[in-house]
Structures are given as structure tokens and as C-alpha cells.
Protein backbone atom coordinates (compact mmCIF):
# COMPACT_ATOMS: atom_id res chain seq x y z
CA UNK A 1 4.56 -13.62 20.34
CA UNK A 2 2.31 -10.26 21.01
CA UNK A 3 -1.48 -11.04 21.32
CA UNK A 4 -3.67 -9.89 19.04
CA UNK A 5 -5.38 -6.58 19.82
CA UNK A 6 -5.09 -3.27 20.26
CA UNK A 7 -3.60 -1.49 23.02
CA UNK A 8 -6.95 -0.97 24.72
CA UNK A 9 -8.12 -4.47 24.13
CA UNK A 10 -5.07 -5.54 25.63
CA UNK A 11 -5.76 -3.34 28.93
CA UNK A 12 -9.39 -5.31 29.34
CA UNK A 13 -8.03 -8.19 29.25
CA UNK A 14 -5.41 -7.17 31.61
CA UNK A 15 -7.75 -6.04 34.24
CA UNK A 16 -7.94 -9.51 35.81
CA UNK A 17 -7.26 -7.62 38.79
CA UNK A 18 -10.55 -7.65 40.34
CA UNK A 19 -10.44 -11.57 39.83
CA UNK A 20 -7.50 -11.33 41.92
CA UNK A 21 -9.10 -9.60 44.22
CA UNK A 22 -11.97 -11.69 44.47
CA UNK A 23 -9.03 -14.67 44.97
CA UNK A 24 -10.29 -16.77 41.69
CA UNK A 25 -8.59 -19.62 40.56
CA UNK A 26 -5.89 -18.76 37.95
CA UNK A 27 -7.25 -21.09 35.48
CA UNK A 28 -11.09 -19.75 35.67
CA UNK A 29 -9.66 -16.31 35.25
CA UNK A 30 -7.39 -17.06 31.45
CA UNK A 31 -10.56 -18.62 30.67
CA UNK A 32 -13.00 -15.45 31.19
CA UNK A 33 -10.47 -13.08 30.08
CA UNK A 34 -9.25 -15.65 27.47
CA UNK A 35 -6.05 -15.27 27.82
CA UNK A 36 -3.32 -17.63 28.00
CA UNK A 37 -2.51 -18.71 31.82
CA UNK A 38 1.21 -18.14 31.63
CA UNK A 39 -0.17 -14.42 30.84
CA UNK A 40 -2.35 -14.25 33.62
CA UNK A 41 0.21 -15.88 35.95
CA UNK A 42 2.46 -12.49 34.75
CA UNK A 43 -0.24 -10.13 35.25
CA UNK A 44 -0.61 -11.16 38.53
CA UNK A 45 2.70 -11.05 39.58
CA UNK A 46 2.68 -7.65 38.23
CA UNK A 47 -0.74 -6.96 40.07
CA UNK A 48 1.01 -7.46 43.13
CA UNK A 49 3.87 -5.68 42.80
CA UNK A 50 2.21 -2.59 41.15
CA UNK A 51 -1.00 -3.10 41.39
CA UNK A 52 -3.24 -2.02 39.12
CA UNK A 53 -1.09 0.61 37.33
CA UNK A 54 0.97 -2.16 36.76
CA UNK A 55 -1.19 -3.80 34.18
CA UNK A 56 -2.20 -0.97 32.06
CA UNK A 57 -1.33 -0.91 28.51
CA UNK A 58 2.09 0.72 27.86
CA UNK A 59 1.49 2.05 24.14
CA UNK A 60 4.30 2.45 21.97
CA UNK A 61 5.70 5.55 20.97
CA UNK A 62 5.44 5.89 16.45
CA UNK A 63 8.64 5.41 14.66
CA UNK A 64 10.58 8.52 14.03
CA UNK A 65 10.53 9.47 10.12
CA UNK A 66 13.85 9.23 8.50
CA UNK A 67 13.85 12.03 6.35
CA UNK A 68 12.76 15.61 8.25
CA UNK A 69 10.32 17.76 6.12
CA UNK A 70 12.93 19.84 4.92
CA UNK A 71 14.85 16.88 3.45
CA UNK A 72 11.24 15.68 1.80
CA UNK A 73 10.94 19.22 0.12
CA UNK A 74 14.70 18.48 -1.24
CA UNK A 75 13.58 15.69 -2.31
CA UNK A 76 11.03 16.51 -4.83
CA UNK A 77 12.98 19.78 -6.01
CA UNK A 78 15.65 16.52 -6.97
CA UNK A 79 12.97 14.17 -8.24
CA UNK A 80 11.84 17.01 -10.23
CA UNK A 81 14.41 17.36 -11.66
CA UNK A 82 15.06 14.18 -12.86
CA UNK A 83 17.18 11.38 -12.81
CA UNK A 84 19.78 12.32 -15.38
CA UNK A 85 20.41 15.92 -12.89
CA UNK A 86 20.90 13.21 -10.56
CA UNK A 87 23.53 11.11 -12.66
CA UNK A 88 21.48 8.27 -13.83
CA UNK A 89 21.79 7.19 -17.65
CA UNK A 90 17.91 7.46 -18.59
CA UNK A 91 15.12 9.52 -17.50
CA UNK A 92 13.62 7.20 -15.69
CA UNK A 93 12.32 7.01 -11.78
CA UNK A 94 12.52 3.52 -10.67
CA UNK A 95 12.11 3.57 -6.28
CA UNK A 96 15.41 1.53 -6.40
CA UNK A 97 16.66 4.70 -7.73
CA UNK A 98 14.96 6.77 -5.87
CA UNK A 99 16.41 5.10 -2.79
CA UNK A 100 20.08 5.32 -4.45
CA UNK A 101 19.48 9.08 -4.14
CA UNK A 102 17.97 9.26 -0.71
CA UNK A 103 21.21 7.16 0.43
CA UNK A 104 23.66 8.81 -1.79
CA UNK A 105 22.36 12.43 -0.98
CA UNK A 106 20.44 12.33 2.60
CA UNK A 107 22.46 9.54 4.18
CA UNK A 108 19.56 7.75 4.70
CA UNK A 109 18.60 4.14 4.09
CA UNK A 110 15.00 3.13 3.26
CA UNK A 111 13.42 -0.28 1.60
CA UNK A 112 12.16 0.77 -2.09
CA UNK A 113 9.02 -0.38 -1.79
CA UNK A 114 8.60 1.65 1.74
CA UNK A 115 9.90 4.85 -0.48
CA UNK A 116 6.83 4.24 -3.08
CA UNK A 117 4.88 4.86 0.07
CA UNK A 118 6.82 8.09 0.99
CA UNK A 119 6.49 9.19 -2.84
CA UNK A 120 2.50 8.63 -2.63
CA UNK A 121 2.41 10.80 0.75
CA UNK A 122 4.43 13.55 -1.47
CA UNK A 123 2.03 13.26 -3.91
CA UNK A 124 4.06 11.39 -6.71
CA UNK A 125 2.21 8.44 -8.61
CA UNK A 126 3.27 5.87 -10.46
CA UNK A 127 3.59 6.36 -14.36
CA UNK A 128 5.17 4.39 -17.28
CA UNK A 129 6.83 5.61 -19.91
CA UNK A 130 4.76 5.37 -23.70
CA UNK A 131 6.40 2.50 -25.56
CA UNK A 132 7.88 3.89 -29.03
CA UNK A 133 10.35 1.93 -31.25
CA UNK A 134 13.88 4.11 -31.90
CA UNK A 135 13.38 2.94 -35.65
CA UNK A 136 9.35 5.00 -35.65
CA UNK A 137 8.93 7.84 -38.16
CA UNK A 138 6.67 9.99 -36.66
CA UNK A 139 5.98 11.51 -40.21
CA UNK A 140 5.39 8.35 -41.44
CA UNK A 141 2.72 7.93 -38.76
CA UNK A 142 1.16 10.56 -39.31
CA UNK A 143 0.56 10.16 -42.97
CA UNK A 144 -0.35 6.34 -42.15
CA UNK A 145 -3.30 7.97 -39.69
CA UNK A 146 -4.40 10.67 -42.36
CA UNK A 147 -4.01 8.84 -45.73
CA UNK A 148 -4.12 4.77 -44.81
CA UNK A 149 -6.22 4.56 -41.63
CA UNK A 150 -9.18 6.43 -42.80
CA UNK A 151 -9.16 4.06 -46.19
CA UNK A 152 -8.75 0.48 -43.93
CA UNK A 153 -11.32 1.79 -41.56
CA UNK A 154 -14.71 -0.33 -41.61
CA UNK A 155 -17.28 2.44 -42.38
CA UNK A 156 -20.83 1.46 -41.94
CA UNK A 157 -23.40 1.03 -44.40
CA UNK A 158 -26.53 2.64 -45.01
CA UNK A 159 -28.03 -1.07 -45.48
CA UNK A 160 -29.07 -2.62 -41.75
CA UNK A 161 -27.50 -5.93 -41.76
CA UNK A 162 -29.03 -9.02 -41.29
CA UNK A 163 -29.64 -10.36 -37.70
CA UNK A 164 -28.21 -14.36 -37.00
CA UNK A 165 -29.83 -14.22 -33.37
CA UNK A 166 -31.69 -17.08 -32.13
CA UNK A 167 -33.59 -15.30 -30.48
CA UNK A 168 -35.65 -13.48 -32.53
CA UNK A 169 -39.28 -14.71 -33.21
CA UNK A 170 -38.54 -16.20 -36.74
CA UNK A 171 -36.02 -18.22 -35.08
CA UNK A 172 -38.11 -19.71 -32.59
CA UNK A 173 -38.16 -23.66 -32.31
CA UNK A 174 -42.33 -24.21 -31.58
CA UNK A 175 -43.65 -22.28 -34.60
């Protein structure tokens, strides 16, 4: 298993060569670089083979995207779209789906949840759809809102109600 550390942090603990040079014990060197002594028994083999080039950090190169740019500008002319242009039942991005198309059309496989990440960096966000029943009469609504809603509504009154706080001075306990 990789230590923990960056690759520079790994490179100062690596430079156990002057130890070597100065012919420490193996043991009192893992301990001041606290490292583990297998690790310093490598470096030193290394040390003495390479010197100390040979223990510098090798850092490793980033992970080539998938998807080039042009294929990401595809991409959201399709998302754009929307999924029923791209032969799906409902209009309804899902990043399941989204990764269906990506395969389907690009050839190229990603995790879902990684493409909700690519869909951020395009500048997508998640959204939900609004919740209506098939049955709903939007007329209906609408007259509910104008006619019931304003007769149900508690209006206030011009008389200040009465306070039930304990806190207030006729309340008190010691008078």
C-alpha cells in the first residue's frame, strides 16, 4: 500500500541519502524519516544504484479524459435536446441515462455517478421534475386559489390577541 503524502512529501522522506552517506544505522534512519524500514532498505538499494536521482519522486502523469471537447460539445447539443430525441420514453435525465447515451453514441463507458461530475463541469445541475397528479384540473386550481383559498385563509384581526407567555411581568412567580 502507497504511503500517505504527496509527491513532494514523499521525496523528503526519500532523501535518506545523506544518512547513507553519513553510514547510519538503517533502523535510526526509518525512525527520523519515519518511514517503514523495508522502505528505507529499498531506497537504499536504489541510492546505490542511482544515487540520488534514484529516489526522487516519479509523479504520475493525470488520467486521459474519455470524451475529447468536441464530443462534450455533442454532448450537450444531445442533452439539450432531450431524452425522448434520444429514444427514451419520458423526458427525463437520469446519469444512468445519460451514460446509456455516452456508450450508445460516443463508444465510451463511464460510472454514472462519475458522469454527474462531467455534467457539473459542463455546467448542468441537478433538477427534479414538479410533482402534478395526471387526474389535476388546472382550471379547477385556479378557481380553488381565487374563489376558496382567499375565503379559508386566516386573516388577522384588528383586535391584538391575548399573550399566554410566562414570561411577562403579570406572570411572574415572586409578586
Amino acid at each position: 500500500m502507497r504511503t500517505k503524502g504527496s509527491a513532494t512529501e514523499l521525496e523528503a522522506r526519500r532523501r535518506a541519502a545523506e544518512y547513507f552517506q553519513e553510514r547510519k544505522p538503517l533502523r535510526e534512519i526509518a525512525r527520523r524519516v519515519r518511514a517503514n524500514l523495508s522502505s528505507v532498505k529499498r531506497w537504499k538499494a536504489a541510492w546505490q544504484a542511482g544515487g540520488v536521482n534514484a529516489l526522487a519522486a516519479k509523479p504520475h502523469p493525470p488520467r486521459a479524459t474519455k470524451l475529447s471537447e468536441k464530443q462534450k460539445r455533442q454532448l450537450v447539443e444531445l442533452l439539450l435536446a432531450g431524452p425522448r430525441a434520444a429514444g427514451f420514453r419520458t423526458d427525463q435525465w437520469t446519469c444512468a441515462r445519460v451514460a446509456a447515451l455516452v456508450r450508445k453514441r460516443f463508444r465510451v463507458q463511464y460510472h454514472p455517478d462519475h458522469l454527474g461530475r462531467i455534467l457539473h463541469d459542463l455546467g448542468f445541475s441537478p433538477q427534479k421534475p414538479r410533482q402534478v397528479a395526471r387526474e389535476q384540473d388546472p382550471e379547477a386550481v385556479e378557481r380553488w386559489r381565487r374563489e376558496d383559498w382567499p375565503r379559508i385563509k386566516k386573516k388577522p384581526s384588528g383586535v391584538a390577541l391575548a399573550s399566554s407567555s410566562s414570561t411577562k411581568l403579570a406572570f411572574a412567580c415572586n409578586q
